[in-house]
PDB file of N, CA and C in Angstrom:
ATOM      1  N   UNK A   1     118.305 117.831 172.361  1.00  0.00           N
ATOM      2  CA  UNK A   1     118.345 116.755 173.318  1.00  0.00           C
ATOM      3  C   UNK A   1     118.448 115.406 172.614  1.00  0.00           C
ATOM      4  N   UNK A   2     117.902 115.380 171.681  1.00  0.00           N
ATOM      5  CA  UNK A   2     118.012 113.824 171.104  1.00  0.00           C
ATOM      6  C   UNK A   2     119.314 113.678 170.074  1.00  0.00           C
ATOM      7  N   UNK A   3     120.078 114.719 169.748  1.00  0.00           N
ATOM      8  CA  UNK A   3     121.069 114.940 169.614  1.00  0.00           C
ATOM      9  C   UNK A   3     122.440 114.170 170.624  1.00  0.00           C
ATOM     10  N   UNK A   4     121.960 114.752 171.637  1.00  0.00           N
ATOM     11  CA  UNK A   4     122.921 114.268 173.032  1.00  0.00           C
ATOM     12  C   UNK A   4     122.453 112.801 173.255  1.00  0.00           C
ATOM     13  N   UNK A   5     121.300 112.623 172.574  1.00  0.00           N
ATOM     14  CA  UNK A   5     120.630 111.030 173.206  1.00  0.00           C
ATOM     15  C   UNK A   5     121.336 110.104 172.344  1.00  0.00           C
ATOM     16  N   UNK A   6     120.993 110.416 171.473  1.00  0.00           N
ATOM     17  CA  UNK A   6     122.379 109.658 170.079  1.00  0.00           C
ATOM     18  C   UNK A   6     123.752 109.668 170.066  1.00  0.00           C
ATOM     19  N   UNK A   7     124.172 110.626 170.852  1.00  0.00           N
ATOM     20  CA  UNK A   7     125.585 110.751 170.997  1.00  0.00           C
ATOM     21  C   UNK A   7     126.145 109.573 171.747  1.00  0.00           C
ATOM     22  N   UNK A   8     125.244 110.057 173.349  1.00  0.00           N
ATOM     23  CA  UNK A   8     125.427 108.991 174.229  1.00  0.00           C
ATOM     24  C   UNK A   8     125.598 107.769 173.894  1.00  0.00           C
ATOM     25  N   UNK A   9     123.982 107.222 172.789  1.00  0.00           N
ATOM     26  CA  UNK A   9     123.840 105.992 172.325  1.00  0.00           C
ATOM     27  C   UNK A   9     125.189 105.385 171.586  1.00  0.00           C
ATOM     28  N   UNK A  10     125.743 106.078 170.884  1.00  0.00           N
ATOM     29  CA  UNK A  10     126.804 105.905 170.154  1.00  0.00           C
ATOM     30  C   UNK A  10     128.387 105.363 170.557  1.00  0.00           C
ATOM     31  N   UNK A  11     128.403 106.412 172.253  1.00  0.00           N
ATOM     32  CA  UNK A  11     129.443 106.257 172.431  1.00  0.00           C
ATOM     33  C   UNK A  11     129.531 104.904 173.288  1.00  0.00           C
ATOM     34  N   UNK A  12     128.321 104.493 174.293  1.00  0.00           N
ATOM     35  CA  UNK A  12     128.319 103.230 174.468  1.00  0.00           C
ATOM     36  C   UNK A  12     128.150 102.169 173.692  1.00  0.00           C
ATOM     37  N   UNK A  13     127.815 102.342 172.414  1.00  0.00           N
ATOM     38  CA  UNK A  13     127.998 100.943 171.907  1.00  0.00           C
ATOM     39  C   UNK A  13     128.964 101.045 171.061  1.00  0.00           C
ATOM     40  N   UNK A  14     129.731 102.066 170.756  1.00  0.00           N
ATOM     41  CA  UNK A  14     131.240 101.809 170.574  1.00  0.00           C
ATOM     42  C   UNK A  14     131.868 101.043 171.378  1.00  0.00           C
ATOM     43  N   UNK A  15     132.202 101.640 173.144  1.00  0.00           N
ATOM     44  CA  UNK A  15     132.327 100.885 174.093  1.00  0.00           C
ATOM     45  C   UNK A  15     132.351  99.397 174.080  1.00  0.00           C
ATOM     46  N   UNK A  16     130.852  99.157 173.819  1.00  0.00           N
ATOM     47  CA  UNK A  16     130.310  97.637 173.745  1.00  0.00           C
ATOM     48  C   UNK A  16     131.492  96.838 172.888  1.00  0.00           C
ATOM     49  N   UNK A  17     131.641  97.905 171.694  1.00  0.00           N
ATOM     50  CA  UNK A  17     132.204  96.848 170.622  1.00  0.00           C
ATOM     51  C   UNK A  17     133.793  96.970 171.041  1.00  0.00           C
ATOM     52  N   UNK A  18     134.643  98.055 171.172  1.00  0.00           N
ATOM     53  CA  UNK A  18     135.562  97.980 172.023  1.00  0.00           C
ATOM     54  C   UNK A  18     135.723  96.717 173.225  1.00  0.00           C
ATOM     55  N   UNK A  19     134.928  96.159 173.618  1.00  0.00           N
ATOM     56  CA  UNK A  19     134.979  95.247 174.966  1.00  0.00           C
ATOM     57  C   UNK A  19     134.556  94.014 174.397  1.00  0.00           C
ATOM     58  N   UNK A  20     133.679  93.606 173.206  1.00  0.00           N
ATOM     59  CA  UNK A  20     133.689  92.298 172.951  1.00  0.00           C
ATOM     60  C   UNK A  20     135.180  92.314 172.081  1.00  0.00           C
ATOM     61  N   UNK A  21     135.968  92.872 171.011  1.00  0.00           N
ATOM     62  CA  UNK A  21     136.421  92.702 170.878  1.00  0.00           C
ATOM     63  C   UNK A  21     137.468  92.754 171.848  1.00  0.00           C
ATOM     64  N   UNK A  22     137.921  93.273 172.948  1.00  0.00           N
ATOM     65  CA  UNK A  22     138.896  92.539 173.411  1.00  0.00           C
ATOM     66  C   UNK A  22     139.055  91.381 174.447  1.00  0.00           C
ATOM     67  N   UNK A  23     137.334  91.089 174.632  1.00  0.00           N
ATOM     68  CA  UNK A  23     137.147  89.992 174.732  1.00  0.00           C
ATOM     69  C   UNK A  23     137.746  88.568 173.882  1.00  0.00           C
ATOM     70  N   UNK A  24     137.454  89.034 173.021  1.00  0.00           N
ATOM     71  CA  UNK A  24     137.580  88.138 171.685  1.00  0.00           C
ATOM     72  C   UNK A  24     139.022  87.864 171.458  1.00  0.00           C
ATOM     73  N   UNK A  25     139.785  88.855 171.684  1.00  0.00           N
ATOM     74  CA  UNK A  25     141.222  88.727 171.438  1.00  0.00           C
ATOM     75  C   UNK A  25     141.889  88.004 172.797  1.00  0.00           C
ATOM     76  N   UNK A  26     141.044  87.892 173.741  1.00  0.00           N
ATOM     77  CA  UNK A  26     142.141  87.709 175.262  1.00  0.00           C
ATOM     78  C   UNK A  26     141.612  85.547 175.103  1.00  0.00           C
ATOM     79  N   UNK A  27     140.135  85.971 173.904  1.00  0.00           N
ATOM     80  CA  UNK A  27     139.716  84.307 174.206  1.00  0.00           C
ATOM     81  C   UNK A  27     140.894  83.632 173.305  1.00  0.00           C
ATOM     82  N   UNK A  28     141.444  84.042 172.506  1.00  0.00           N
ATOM     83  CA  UNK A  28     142.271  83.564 171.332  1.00  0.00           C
ATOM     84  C   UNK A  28     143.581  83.349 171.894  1.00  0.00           C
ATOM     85  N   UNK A  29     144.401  84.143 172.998  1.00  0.00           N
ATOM     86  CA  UNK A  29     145.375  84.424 173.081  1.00  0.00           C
ATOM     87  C   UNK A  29     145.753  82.970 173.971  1.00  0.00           C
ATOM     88  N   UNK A  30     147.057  82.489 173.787  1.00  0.00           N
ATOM     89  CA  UNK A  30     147.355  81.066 174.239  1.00  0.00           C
ATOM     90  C   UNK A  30     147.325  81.109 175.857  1.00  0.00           C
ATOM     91  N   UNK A  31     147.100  80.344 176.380  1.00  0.00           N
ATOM     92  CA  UNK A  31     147.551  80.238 178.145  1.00  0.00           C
ATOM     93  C   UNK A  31     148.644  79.699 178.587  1.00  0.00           C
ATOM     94  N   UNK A  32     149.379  81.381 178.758  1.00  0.00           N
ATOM     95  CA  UNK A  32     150.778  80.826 178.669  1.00  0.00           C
ATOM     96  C   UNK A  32     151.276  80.374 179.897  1.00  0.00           C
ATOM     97  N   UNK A  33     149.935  80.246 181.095  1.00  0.00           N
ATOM     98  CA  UNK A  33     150.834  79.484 182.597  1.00  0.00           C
ATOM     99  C   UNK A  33     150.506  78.169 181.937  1.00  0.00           C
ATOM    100  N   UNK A  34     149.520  77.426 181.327  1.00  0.00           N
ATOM    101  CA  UNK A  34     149.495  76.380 180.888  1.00  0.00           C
ATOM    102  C   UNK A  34     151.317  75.573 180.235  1.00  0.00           C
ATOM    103  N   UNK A  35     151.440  77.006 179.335  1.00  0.00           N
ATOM    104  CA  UNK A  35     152.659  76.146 178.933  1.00  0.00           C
ATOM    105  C   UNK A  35     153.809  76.347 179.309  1.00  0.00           C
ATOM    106  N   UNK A  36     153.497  77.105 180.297  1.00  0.00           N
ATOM    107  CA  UNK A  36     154.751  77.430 181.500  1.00  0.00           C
ATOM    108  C   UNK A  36     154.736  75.884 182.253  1.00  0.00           C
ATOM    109  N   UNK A  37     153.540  75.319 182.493  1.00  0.00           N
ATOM    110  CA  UNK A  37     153.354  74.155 183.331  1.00  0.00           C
ATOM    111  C   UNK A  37     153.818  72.797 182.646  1.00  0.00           C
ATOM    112  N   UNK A  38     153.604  73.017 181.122  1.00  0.00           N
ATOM    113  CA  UNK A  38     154.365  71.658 180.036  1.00  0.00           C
ATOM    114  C   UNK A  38     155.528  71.688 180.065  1.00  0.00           C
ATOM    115  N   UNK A  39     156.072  73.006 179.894  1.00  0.00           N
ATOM    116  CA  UNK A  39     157.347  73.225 179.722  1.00  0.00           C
ATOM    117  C   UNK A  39     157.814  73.015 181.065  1.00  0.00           C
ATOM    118  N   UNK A  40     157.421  72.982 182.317  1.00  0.00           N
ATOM    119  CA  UNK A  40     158.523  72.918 183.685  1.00  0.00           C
ATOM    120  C   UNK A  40     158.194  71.090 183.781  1.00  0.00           C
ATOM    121  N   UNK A  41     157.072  70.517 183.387  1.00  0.00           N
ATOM    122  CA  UNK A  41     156.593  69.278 183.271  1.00  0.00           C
ATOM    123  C   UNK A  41     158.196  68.254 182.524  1.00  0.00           C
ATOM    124  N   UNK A  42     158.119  68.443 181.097  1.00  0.00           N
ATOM    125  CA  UNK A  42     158.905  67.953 180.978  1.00  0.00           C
ATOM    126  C   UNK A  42     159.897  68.185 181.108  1.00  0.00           C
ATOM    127  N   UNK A  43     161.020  69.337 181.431  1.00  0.00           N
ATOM    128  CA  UNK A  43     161.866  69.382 181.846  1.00  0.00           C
ATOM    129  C   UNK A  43     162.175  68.415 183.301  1.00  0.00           C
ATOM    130  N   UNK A  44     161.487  68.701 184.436  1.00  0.00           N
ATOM    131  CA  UNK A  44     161.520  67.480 185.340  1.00  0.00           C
ATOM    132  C   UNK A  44     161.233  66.405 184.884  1.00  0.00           C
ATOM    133  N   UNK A  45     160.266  65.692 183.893  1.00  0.00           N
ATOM    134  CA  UNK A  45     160.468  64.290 183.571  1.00  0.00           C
ATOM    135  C   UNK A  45     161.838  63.708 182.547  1.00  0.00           C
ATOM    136  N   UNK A  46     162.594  64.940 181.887  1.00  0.00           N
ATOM    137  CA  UNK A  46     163.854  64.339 181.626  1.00  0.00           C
ATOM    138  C   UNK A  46     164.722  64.528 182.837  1.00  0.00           C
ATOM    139  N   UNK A  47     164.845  65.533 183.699  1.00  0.00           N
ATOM    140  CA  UNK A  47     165.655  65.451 185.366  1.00  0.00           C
ATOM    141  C   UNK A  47     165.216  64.257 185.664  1.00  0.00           C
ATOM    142  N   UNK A  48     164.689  63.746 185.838  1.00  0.00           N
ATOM    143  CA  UNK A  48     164.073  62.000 186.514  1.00  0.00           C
ATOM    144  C   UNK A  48     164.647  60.715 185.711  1.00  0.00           C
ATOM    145  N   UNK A  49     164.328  61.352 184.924  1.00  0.00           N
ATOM    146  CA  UNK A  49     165.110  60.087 183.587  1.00  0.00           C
ATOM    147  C   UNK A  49     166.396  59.890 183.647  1.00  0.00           C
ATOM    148  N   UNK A  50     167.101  61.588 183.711  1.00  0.00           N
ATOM    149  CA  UNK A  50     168.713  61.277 184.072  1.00  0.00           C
ATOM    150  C   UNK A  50     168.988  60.805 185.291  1.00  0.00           C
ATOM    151  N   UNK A  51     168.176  60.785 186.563  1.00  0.00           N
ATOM    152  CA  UNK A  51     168.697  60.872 187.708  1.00  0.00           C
ATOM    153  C   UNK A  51     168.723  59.084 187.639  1.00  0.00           C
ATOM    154  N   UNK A  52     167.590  58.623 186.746  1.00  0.00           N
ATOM    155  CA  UNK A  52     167.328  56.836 186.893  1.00  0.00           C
ATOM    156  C   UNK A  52     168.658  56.271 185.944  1.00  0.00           C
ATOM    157  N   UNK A  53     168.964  57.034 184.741  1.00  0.00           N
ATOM    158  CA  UNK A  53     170.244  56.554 184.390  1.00  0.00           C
ATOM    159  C   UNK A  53     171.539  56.528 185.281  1.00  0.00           C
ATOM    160  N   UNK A  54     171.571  57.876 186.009  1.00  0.00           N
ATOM    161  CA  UNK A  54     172.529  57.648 186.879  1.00  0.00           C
ATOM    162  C   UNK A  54     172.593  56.872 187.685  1.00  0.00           C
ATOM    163  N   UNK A  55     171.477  56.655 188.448  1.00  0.00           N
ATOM    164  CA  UNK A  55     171.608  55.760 189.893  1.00  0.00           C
ATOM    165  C   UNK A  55     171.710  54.351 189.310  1.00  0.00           C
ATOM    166  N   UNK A  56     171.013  54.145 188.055  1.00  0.00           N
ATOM    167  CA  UNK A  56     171.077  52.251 187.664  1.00  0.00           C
ATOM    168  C   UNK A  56     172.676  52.211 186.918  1.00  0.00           C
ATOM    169  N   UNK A  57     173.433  53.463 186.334  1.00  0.00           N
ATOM    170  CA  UNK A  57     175.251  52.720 185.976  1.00  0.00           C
ATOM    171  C   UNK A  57     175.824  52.944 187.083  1.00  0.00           C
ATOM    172  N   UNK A  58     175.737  53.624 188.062  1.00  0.00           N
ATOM    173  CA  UNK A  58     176.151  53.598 189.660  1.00  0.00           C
ATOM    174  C   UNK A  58     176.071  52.297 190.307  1.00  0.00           C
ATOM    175  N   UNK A  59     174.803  51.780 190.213  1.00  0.00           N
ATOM    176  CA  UNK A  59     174.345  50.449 190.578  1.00  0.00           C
ATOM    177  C   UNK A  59     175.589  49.102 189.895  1.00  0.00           C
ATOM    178  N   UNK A  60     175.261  49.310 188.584  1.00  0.00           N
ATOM    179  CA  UNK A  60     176.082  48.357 187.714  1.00  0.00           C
ATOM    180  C   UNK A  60     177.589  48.366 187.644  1.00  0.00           C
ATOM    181  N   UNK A  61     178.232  49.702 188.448  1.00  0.00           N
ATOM    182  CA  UNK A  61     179.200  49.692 188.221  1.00  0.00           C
ATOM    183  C   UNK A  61     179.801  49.598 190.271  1.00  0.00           C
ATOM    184  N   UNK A  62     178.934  49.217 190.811  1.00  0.00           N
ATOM    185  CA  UNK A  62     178.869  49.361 192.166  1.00  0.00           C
ATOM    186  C   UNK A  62     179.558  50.269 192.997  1.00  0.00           C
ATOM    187  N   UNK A  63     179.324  51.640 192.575  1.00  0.00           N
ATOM    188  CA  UNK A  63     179.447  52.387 193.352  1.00  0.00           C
ATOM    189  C   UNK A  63     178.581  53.622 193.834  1.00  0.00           C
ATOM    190  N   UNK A  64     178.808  54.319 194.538  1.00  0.00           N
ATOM    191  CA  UNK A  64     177.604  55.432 194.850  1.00  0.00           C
ATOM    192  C   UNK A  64     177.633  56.807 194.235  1.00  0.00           C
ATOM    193  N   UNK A  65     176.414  57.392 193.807  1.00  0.00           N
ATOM    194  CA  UNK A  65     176.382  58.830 193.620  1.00  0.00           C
ATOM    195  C   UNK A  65     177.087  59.374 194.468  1.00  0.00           C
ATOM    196  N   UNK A  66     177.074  60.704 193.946  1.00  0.00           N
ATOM    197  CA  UNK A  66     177.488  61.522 194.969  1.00  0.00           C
ATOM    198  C   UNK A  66     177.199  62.964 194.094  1.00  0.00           C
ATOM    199  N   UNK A  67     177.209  63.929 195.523  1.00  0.00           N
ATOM    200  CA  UNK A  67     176.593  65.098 195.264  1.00  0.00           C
ATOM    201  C   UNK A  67     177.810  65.626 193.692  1.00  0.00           C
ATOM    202  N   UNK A  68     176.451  66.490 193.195  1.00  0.00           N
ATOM    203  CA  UNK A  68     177.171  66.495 191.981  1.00  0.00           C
ATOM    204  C   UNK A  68     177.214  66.080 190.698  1.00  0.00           C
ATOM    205  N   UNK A  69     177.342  64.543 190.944  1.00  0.00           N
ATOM    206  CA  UNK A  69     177.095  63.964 189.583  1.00  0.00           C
ATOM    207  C   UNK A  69     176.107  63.482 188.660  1.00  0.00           C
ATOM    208  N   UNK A  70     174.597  64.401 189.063  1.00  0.00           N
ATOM    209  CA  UNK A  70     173.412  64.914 188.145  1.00  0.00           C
ATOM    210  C   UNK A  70     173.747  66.031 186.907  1.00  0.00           C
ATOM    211  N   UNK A  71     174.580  66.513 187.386  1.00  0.00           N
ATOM    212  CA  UNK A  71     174.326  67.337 186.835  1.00  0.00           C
ATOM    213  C   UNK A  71     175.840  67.600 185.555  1.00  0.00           C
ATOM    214  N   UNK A  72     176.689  66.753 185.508  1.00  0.00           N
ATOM    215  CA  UNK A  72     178.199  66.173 185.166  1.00  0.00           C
ATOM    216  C   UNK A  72     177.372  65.912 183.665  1.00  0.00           C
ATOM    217  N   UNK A  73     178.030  66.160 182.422  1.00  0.00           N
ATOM    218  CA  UNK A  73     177.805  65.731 180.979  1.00  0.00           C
ATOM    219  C   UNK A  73     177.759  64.334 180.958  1.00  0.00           C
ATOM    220  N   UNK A  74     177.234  63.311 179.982  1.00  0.00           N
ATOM    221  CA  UNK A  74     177.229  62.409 180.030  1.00  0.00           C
ATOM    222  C   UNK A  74     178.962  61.608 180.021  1.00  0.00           C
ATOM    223  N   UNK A  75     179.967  62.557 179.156  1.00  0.00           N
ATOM    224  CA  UNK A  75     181.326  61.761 179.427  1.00  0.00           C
ATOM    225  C   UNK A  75     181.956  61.529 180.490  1.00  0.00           C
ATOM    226  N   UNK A  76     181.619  63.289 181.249  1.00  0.00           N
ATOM    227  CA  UNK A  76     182.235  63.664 182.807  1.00  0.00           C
ATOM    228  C   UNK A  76     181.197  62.597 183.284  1.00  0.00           C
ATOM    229  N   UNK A  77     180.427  62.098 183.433  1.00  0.00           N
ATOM    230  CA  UNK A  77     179.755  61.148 184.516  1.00  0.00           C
ATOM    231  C   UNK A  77     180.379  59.891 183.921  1.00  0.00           C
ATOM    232  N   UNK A  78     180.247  59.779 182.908  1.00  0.00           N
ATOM    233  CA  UNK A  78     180.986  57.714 182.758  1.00  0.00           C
ATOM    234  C   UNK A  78     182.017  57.935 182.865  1.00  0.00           C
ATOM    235  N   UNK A  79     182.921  58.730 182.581  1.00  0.00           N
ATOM    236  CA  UNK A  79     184.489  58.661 183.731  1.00  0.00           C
ATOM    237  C   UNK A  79     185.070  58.685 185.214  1.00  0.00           C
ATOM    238  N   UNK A  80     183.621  59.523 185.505  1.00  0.00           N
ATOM    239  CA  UNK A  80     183.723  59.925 186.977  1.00  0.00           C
ATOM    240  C   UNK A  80     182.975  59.008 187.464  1.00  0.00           C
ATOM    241  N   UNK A  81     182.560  57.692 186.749  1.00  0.00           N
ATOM    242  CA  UNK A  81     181.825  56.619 187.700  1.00  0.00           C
ATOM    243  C   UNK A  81     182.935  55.383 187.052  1.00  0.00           C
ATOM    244  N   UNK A  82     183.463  55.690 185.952  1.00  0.00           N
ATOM    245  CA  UNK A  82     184.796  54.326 185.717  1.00  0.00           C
ATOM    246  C   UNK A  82     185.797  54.707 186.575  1.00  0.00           C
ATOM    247  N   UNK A  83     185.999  55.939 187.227  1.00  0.00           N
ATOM    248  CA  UNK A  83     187.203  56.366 188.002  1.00  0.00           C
ATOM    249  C   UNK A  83     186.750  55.619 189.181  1.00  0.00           C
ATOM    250  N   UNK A  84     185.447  56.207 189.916  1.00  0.00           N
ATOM    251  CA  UNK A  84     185.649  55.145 191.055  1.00  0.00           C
ATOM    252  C   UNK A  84     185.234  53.845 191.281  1.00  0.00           C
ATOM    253  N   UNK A  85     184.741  53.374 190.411  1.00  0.00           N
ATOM    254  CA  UNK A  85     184.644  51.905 190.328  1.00  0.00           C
ATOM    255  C   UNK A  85     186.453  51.330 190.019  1.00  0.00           C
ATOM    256  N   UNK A  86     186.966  52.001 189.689  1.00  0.00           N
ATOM    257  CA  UNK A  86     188.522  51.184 189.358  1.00  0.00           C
ATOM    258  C   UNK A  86     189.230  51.669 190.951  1.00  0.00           C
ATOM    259  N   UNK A  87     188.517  53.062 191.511  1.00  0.00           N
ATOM    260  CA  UNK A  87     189.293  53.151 192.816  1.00  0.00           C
ATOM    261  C   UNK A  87     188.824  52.253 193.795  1.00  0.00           C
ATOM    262  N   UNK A  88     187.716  51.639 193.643  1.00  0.00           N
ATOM    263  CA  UNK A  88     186.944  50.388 194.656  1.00  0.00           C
ATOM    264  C   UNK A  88     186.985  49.174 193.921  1.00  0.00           C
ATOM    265  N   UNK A  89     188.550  48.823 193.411  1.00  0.00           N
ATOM    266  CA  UNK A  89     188.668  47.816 193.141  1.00  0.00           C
ATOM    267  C   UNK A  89     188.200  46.747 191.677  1.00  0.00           C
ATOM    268  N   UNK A  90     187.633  47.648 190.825  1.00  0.00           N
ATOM    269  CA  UNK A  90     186.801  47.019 189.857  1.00  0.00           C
ATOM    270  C   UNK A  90     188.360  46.684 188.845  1.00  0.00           C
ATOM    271  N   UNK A  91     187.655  45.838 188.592  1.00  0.00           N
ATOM    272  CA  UNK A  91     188.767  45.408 187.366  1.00  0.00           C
ATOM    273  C   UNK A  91     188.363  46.270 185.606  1.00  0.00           C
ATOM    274  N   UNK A  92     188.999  46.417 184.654  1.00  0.00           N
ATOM    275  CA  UNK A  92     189.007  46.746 183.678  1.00  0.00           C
ATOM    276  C   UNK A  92     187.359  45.924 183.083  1.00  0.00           C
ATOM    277  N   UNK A  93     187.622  45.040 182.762  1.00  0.00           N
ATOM    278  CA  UNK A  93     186.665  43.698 182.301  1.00  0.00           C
ATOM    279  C   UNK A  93     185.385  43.905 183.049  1.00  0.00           C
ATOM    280  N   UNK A  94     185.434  44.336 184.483  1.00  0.00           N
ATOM    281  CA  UNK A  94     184.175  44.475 185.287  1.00  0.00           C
ATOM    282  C   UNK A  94     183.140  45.664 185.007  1.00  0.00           C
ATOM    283  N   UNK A  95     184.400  46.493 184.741  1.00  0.00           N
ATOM    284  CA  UNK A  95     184.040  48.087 184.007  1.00  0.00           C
ATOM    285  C   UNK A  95     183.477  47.871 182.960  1.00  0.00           C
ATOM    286  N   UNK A  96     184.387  47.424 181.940  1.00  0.00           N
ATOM    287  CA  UNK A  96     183.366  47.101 180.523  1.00  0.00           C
ATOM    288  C   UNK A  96     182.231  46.354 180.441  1.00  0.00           C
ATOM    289  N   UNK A  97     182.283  45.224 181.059  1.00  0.00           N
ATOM    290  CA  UNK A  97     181.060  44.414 181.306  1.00  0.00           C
ATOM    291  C   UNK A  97     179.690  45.702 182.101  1.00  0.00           C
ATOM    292  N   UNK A  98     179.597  46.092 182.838  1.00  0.00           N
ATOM    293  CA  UNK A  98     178.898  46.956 183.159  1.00  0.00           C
ATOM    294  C   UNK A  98     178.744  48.028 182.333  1.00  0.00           C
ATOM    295  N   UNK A  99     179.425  48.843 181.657  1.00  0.00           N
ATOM    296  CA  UNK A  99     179.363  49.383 180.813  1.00  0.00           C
ATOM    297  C   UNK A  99     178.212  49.307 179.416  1.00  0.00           C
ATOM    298  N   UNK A 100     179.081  48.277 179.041  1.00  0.00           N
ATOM    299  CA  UNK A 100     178.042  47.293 177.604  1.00  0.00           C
ATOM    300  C   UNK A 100     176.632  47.032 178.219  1.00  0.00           C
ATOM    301  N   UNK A 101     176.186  47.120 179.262  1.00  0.00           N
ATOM    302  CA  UNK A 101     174.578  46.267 179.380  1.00  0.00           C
ATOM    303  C   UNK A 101     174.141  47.168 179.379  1.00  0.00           C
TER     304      UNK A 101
END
């Protein structure tokens, strides 16, 4: 009987040590919704940043967004906003001047 009593004893505090250690390993391990949450963080604070560049050379070049041109490379968008600023009349000089600031 004290045979079986030791056994028992044994196999629960194997157990024990089985469970702090993977305690121990889950305390170490990074929190990855945390950096699921940095990582979607700044990705929307550069989406915001582009959307304020766009709307202020839109502004300067007086014409309007339009669906679409968030998401246009930076060349495809300064052509596709010198295109219609020259189709609403902008002069060459007005373009560049807006351009340069």
């Amino acid at each position: 009987m004290a045979a079986a009593q030791k056994a028992m004893e044994e196999g629960i505090a194997n157990t024990d040590r089985k469970v702090d250690k993977m305690n121990e390993e889950a305390a170490n391990m990074p929190n990855f919704g945390a950096l699921a949450d940095v990582h979607s963080t700044l990705a929307n604070m550069g989406s915001m940043r582009k959307k304020g560049q766009v709307n202020s050379l839109a502004a300067k070049l007086g014409v309007d967004v339009q669906a679409g041109d968030y998401d246009l490379s930076a060349s495809e968008l300064g052509t596709t906003l010198m295109a219609r600023a020259k189709e609403a009349g902008k002069s060459d000089e007005e373009i560049n001047a807006a351009m340069a600031e």
